[in-house]
N, C-alpha and C. Protein backbone atom coordinates (compact mmCIF):
# COMPACT_ATOMS: atom_id res chain seq x y z
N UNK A 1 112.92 107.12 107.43
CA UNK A 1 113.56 105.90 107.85
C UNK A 1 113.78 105.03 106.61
N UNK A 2 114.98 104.31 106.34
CA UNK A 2 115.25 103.50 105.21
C UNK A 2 114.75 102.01 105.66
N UNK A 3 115.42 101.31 104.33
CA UNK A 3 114.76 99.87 104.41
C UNK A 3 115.33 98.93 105.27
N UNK A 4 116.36 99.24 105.45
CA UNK A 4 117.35 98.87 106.64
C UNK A 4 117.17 99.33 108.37
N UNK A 5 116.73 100.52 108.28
CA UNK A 5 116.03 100.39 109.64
C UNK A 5 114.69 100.01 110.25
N UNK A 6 113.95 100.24 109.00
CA UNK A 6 112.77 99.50 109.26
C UNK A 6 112.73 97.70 109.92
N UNK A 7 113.45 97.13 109.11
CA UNK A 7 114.06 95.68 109.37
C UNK A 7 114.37 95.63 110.75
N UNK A 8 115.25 96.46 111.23
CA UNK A 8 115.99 96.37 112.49
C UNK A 8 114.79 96.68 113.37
N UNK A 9 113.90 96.69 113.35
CA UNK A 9 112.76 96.83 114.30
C UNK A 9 111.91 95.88 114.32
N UNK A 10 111.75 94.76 113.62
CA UNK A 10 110.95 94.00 113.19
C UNK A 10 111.48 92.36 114.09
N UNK A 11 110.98 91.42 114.59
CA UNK A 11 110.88 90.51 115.18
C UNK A 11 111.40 89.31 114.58
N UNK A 12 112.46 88.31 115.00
CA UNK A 12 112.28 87.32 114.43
C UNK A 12 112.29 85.48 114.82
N UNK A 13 111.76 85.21 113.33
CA UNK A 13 110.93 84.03 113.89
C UNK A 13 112.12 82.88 114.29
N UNK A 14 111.56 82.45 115.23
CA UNK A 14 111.49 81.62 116.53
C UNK A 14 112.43 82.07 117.89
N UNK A 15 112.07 83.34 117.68
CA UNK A 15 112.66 83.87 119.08
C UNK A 15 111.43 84.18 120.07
N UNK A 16 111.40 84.02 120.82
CA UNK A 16 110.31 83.54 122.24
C UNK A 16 110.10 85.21 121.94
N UNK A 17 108.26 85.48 122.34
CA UNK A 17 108.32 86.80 122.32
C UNK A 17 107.90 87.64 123.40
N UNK A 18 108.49 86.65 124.65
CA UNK A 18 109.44 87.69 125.70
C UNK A 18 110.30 87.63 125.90
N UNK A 19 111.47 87.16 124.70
CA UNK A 19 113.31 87.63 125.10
C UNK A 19 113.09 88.82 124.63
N UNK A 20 114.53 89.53 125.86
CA UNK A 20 114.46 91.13 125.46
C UNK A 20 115.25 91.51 124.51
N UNK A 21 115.97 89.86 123.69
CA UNK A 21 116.54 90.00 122.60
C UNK A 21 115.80 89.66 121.35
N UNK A 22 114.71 89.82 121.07
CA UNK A 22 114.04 89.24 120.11
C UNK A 22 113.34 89.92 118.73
N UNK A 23 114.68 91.12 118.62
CA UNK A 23 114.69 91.89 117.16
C UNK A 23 116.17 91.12 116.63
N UNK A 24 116.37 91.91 115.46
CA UNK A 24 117.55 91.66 114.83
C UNK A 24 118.97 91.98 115.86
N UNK A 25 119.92 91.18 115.11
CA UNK A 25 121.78 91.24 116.23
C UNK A 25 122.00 91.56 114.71
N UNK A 26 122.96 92.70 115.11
CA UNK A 26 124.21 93.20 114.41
C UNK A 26 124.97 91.84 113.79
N UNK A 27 125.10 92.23 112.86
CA UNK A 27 126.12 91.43 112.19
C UNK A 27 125.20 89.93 111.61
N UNK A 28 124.28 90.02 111.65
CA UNK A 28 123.33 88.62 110.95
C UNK A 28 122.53 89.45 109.89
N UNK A 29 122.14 88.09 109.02
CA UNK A 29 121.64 88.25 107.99
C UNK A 29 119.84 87.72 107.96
N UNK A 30 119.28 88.88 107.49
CA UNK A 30 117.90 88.36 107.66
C UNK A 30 116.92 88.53 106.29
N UNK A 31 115.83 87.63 106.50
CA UNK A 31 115.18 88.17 105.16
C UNK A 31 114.23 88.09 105.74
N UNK A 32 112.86 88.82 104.90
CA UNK A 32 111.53 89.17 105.65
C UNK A 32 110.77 88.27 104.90
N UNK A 33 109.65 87.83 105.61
CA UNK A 33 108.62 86.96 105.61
C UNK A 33 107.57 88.00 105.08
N UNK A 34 106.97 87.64 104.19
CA UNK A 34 106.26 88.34 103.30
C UNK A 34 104.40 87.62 102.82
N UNK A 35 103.74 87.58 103.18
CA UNK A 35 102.39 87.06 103.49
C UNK A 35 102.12 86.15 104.42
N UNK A 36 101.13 85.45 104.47
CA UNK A 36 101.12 84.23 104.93
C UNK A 36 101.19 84.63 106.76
N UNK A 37 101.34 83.08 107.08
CA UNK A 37 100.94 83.23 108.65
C UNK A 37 102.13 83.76 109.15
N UNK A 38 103.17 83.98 108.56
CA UNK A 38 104.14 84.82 109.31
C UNK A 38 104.73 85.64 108.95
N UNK A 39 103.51 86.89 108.21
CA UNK A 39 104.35 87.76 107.46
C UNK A 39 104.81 88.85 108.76
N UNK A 40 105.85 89.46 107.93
CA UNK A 40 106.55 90.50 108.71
C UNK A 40 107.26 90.22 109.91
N UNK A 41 107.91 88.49 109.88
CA UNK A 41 108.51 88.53 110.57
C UNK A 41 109.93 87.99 109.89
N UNK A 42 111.29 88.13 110.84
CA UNK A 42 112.52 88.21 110.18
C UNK A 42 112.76 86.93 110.27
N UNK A 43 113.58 86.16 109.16
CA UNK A 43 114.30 85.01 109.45
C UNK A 43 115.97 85.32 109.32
N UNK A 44 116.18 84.83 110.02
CA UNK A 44 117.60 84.78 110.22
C UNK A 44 118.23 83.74 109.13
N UNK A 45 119.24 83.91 108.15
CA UNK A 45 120.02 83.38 107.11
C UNK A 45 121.42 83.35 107.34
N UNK A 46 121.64 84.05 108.64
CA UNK A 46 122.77 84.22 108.16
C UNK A 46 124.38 83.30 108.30
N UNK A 47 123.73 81.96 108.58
CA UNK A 47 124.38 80.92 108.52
C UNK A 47 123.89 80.04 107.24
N UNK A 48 122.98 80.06 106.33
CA UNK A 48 122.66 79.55 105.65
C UNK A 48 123.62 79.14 104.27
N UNK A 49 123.85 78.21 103.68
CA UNK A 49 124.48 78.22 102.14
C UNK A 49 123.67 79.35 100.89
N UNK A 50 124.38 79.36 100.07
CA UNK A 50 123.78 80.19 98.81
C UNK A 50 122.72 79.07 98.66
N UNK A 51 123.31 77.71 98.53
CA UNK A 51 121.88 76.50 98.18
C UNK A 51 120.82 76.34 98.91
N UNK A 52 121.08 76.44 100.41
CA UNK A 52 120.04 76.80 101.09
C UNK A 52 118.92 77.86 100.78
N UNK A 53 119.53 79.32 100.96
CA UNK A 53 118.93 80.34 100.70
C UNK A 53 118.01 80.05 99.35
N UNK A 54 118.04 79.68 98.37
CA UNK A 54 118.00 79.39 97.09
C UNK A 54 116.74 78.52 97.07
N UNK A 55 116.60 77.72 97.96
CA UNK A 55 115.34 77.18 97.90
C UNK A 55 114.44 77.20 98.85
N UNK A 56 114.41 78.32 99.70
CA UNK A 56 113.78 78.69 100.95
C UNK A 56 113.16 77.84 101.87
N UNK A 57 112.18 77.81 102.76
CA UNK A 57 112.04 77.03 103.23
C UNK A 57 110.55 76.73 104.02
N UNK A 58 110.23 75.77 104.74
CA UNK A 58 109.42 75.31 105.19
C UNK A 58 109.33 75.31 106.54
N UNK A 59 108.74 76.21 107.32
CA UNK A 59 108.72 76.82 108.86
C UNK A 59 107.64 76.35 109.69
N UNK A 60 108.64 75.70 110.83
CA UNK A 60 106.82 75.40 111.62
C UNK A 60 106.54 76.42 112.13
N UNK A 61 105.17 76.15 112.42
CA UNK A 61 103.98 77.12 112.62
C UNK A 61 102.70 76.41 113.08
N UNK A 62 102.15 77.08 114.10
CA UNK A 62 100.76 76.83 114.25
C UNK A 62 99.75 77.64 114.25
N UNK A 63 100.10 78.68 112.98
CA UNK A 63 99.33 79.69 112.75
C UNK A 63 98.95 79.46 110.88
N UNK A 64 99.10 78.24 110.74
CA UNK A 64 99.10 77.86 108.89
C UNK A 64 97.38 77.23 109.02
N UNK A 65 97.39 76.65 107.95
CA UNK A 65 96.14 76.37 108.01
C UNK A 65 96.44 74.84 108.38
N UNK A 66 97.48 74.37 108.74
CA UNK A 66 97.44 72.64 109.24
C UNK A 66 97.37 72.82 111.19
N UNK A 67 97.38 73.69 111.27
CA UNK A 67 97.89 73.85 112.68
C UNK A 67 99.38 73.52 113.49
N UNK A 68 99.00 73.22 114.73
CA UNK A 68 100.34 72.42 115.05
C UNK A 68 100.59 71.04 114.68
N UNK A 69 102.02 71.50 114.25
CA UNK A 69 102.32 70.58 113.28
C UNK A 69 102.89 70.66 111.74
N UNK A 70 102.08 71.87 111.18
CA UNK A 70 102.00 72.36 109.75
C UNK A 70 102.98 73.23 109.72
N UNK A 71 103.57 73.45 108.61
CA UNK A 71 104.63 74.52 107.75
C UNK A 71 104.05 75.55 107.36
N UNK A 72 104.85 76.50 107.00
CA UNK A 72 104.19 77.80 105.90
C UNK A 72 106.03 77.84 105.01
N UNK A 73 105.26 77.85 103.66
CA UNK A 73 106.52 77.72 103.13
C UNK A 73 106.37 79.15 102.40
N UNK A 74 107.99 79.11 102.66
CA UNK A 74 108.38 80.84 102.20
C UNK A 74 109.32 80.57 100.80
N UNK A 75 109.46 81.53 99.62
CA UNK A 75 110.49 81.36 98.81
C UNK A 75 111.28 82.65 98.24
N UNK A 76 112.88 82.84 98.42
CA UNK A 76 113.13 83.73 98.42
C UNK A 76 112.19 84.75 97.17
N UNK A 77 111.90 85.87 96.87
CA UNK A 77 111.69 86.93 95.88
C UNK A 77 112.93 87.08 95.01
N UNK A 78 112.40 86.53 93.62
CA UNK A 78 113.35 86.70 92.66
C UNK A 78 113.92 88.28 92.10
N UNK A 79 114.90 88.17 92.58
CA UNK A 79 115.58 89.67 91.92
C UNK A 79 115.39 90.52 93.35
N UNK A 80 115.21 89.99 94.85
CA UNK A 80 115.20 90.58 96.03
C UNK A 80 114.94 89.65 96.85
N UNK A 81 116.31 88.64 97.25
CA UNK A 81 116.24 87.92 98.20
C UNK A 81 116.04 88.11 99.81
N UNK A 82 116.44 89.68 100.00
CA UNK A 82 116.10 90.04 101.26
C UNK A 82 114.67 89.82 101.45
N UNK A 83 113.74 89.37 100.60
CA UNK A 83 112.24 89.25 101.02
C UNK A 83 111.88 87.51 100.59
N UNK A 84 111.19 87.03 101.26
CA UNK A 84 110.51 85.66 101.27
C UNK A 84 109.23 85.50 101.22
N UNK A 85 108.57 85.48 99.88
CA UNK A 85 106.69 85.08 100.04
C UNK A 85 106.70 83.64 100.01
N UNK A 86 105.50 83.93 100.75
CA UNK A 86 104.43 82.75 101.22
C UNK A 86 103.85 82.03 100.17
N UNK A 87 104.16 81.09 99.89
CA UNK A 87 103.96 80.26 98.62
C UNK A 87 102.63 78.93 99.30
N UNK A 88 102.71 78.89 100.45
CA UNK A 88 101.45 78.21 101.19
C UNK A 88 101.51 76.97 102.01
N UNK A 89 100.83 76.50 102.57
CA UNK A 89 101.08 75.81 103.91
C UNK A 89 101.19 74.08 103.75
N UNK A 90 101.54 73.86 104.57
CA UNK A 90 102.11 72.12 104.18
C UNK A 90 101.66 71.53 105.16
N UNK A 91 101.22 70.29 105.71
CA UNK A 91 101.37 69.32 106.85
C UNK A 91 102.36 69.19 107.45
């Protein structure tokens, strides 16, 4: 299995996780969440700007160490933006 299908099996974040749509849709752009309280799950980009993408972002979560309420901030992987590490959790 390639790196591309692996992805397509994988969940993404903030899709309720009992929609029976709640892997990847054809035709969107995703990058993977890579440590942290939400690793291995997909974010969807694919409405995002290059400037957006570029400075990744800050996701709620109540699985960070602030709880509900708190972020986990992701930043794209330089030289492999399809992946996003966990750079660490915010209020």
């Amino acid at each position: 299995m390639d790196r591309d299908e692996e992805l397509l099996r994988g969940r993404v974040y903030g899709q309720d996780h009992d929609d029976p749509r709640q892997g990847p849709q054809p035709g969107r752009t995703y990058a993977e969440l890579v440590g942290g309280p939400l690793d291995g799950l997909l974010l969807d980009i694919t409405d995002w700007s290059p400037g957006d993408v570029g400075t990744g972002a800050a996701l709620p979560t109540e699985l960070g160490r602030f709880g509900a309420g708190g972020r986990a901030l992701y930043d794209p992987r330089p030289g492999d933006g399809r992946r996003w590490d966990w750079s660490g959790d915010t209020p």
